[in-house]
Every structure is written in structure tokens, then in C-alpha cells.
C-alpha atoms as a PDB file:
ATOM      1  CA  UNK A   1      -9.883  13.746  -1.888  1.00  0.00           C
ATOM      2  CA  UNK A   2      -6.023  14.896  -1.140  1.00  0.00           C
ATOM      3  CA  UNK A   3      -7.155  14.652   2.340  1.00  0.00           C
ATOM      4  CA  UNK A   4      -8.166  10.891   2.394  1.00  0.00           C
ATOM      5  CA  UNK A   5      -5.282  10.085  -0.052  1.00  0.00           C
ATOM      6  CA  UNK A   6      -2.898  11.543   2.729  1.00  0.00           C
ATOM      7  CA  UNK A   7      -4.679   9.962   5.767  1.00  0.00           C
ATOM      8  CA  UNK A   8      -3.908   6.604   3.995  1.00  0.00           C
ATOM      9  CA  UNK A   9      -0.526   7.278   3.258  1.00  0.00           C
ATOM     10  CA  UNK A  10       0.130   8.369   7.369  1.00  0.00           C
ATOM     11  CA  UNK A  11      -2.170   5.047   8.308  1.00  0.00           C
ATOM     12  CA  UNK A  12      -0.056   3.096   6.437  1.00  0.00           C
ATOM     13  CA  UNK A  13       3.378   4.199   6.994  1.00  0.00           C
ATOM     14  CA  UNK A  14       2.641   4.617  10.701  1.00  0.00           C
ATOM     15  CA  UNK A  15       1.683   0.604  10.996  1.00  0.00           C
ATOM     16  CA  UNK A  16       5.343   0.093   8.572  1.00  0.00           C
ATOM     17  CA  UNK A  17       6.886   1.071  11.778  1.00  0.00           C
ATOM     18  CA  UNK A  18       5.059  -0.574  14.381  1.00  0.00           C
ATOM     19  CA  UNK A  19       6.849  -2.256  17.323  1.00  0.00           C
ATOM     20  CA  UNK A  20       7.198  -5.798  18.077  1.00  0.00           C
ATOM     21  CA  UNK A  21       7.359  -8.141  20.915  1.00  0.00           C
ATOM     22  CA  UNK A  22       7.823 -11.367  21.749  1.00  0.00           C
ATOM     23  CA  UNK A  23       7.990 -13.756  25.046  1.00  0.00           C
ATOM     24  CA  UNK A  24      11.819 -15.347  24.640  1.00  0.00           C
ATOM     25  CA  UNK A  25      11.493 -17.241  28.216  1.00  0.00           C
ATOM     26  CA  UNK A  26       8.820 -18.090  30.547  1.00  0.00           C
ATOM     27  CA  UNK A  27      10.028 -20.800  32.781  1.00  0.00           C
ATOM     28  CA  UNK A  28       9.010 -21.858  36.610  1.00  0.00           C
ATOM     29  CA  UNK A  29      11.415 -21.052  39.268  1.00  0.00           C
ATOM     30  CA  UNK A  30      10.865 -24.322  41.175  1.00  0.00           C
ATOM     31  CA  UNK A  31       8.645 -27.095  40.253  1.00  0.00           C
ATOM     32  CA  UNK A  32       5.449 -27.322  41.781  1.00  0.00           C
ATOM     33  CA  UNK A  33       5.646 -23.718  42.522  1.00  0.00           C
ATOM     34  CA  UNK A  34       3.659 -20.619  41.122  1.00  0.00           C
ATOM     35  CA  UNK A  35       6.536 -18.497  40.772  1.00  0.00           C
ATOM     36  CA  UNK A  36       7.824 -17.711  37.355  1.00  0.00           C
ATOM     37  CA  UNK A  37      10.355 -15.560  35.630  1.00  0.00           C
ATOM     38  CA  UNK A  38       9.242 -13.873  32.183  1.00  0.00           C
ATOM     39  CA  UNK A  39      11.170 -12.429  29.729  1.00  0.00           C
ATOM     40  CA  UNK A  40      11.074 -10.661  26.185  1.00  0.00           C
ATOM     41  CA  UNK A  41      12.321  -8.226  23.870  1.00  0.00           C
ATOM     42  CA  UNK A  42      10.250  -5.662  22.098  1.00  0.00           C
ATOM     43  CA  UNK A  43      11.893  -4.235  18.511  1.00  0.00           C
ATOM     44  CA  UNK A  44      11.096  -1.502  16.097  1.00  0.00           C
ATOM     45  CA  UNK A  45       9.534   0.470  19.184  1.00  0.00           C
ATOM     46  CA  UNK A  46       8.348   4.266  18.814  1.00  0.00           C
ATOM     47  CA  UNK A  47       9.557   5.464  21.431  1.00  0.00           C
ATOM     48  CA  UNK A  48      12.545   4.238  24.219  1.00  0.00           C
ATOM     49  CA  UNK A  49      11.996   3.387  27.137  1.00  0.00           C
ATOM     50  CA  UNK A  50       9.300   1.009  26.230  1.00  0.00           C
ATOM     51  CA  UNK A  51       6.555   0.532  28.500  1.00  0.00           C
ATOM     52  CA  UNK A  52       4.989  -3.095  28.352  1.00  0.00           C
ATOM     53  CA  UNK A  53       1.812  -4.522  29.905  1.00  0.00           C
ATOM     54  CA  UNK A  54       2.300  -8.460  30.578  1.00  0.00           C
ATOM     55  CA  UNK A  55      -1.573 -10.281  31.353  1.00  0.00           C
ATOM     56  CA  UNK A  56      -0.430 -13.930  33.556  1.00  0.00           C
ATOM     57  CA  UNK A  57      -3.408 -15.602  33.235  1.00  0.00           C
ATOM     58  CA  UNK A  58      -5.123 -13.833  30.683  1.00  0.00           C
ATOM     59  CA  UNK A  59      -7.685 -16.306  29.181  1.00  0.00           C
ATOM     60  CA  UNK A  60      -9.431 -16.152  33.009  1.00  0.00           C
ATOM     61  CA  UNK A  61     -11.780 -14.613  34.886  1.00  0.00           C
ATOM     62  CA  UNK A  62      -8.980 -12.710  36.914  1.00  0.00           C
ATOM     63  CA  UNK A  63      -6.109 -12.490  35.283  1.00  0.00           C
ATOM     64  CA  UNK A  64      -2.664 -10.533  36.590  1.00  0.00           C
ATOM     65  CA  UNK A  65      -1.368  -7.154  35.477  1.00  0.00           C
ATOM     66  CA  UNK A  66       2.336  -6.388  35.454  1.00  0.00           C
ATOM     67  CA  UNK A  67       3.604  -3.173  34.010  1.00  0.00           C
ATOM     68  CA  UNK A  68       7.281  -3.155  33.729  1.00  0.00           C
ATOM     69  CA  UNK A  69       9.692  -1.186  31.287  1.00  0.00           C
ATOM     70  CA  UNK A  70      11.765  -2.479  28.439  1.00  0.00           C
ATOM     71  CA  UNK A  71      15.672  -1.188  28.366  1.00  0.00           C
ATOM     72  CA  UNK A  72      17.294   0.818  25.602  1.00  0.00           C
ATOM     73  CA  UNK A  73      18.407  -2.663  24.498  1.00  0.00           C
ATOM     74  CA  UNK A  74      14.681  -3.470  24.435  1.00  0.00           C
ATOM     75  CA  UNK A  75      14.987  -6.448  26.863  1.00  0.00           C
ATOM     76  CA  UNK A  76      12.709  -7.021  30.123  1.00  0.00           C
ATOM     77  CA  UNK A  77      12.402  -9.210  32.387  1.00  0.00           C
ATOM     78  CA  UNK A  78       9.824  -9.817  35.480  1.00  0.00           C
ATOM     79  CA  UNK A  79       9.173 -12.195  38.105  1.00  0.00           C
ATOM     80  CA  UNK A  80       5.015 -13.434  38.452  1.00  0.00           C
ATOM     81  CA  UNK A  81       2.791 -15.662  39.803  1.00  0.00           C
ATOM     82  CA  UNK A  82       0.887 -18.189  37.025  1.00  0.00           C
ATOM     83  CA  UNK A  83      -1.594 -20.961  38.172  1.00  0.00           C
ATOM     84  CA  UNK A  84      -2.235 -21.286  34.396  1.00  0.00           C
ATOM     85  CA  UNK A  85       0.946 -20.812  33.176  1.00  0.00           C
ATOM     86  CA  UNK A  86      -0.087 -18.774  29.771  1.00  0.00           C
ATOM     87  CA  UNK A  87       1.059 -15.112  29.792  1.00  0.00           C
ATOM     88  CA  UNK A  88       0.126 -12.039  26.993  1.00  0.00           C
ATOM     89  CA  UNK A  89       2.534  -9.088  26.379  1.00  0.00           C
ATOM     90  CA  UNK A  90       1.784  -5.959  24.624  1.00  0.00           C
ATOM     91  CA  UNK A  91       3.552  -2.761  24.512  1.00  0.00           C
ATOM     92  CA  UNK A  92       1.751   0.337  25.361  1.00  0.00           C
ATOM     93  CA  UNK A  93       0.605   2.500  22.394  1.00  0.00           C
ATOM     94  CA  UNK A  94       1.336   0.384  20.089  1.00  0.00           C
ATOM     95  CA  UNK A  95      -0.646  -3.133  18.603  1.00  0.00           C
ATOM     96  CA  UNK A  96       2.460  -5.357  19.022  1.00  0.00           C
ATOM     97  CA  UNK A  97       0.825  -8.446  21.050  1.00  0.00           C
ATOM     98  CA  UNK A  98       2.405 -12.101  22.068  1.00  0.00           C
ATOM     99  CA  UNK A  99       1.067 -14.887  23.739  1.00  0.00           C
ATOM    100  CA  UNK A 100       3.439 -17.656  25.636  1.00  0.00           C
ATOM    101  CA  UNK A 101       2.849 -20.539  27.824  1.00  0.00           C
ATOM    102  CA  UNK A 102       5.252 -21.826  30.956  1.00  0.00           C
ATOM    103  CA  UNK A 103       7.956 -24.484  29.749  1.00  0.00           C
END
């Protein structure tokens, strides 16, 4: 019983702590082109530097993969292509998950 009691107590103070992330831009470089910049922030991360995984295109049969690394500061930024224009972010190890679409 002391054993379940304290797996609870580590399940839940581990997901207190959980990172966060969010898109704060995702705008075309040029109009009618596919070219985009991305950016975000991630916060309350385990661990620095913080390694994020960014789906362009996600809801499709062949979406992108970028892998790029958030700063100390927790900013990143990347350059992608989009035909859709909808992006996911997620950082690795961790549940913290955002969707965005192109403005």
C-alpha cells in the first residue's frame, strides 16, 4: 500500500512540473510562397537545452519533421516549408503539445 501511495505522490508531482510550449509566431515569408518562419517558447522545462520536435503539416498523410533546440531563454525559432500552413510543437520527454496555423 505505501508503495502505490508513493507512486501517486511521484506521478503527480512529476506532471506539477511539466514543461510548456507554445507557437508565439508562424507567419509566411513572402506571399504566395511556402516558406515560413516559426517560432515559440517552451517554460517550466526539465531539463535546458530543450529539445523540441515541430510536425508542419501534421494533420496529413506526410507531414514534416523539424528538430531544433530551445535556448537557455527557452526561445526557438526555425525556418519550414507549409502547403497547409498548420504546424504542432512538442518538447521531447515531456507531454507539453501546441498546435498553430500560418497568419
Amino acid at each position: 500500500m505505501k508503495s502505490i501511495m508513493t507512486i501517486a505522490a511521484l506521478t503527480l508531482m512529476t506532471s506539477a512540473f511539466a514543461a510548456d510550449i507554445k507557437i508565439t509566431s508562424f507567419n509566411f515569408v513572402r506571399s504566395g510562397e511556402p516558406a515560413a518562419e516559426l517560432c515559440g517558447e517552451v517554460s517550466n522545462a526539465t531539463s535546458t537545452p530543450s529539445y523540441v520536435r515541430v510536425a508542419v503539416d501534421h494533420k496529413t498523410a506526410r507531414p514534416a519533421i523539424y528538430n531544433t533546440i530551445a535556448g537557455a531563454d527557452g526561445r526557438f525559432c526555425l525556418s519550414v516549408i507549409t502547403w497547409r500552413g498548420t504546424a504542432e510543437a512538442s518538447v521531447f520527454g515531456e507531454s507539453a503539445r501546441t498546435q498553430s496555423f500560418v497568419k
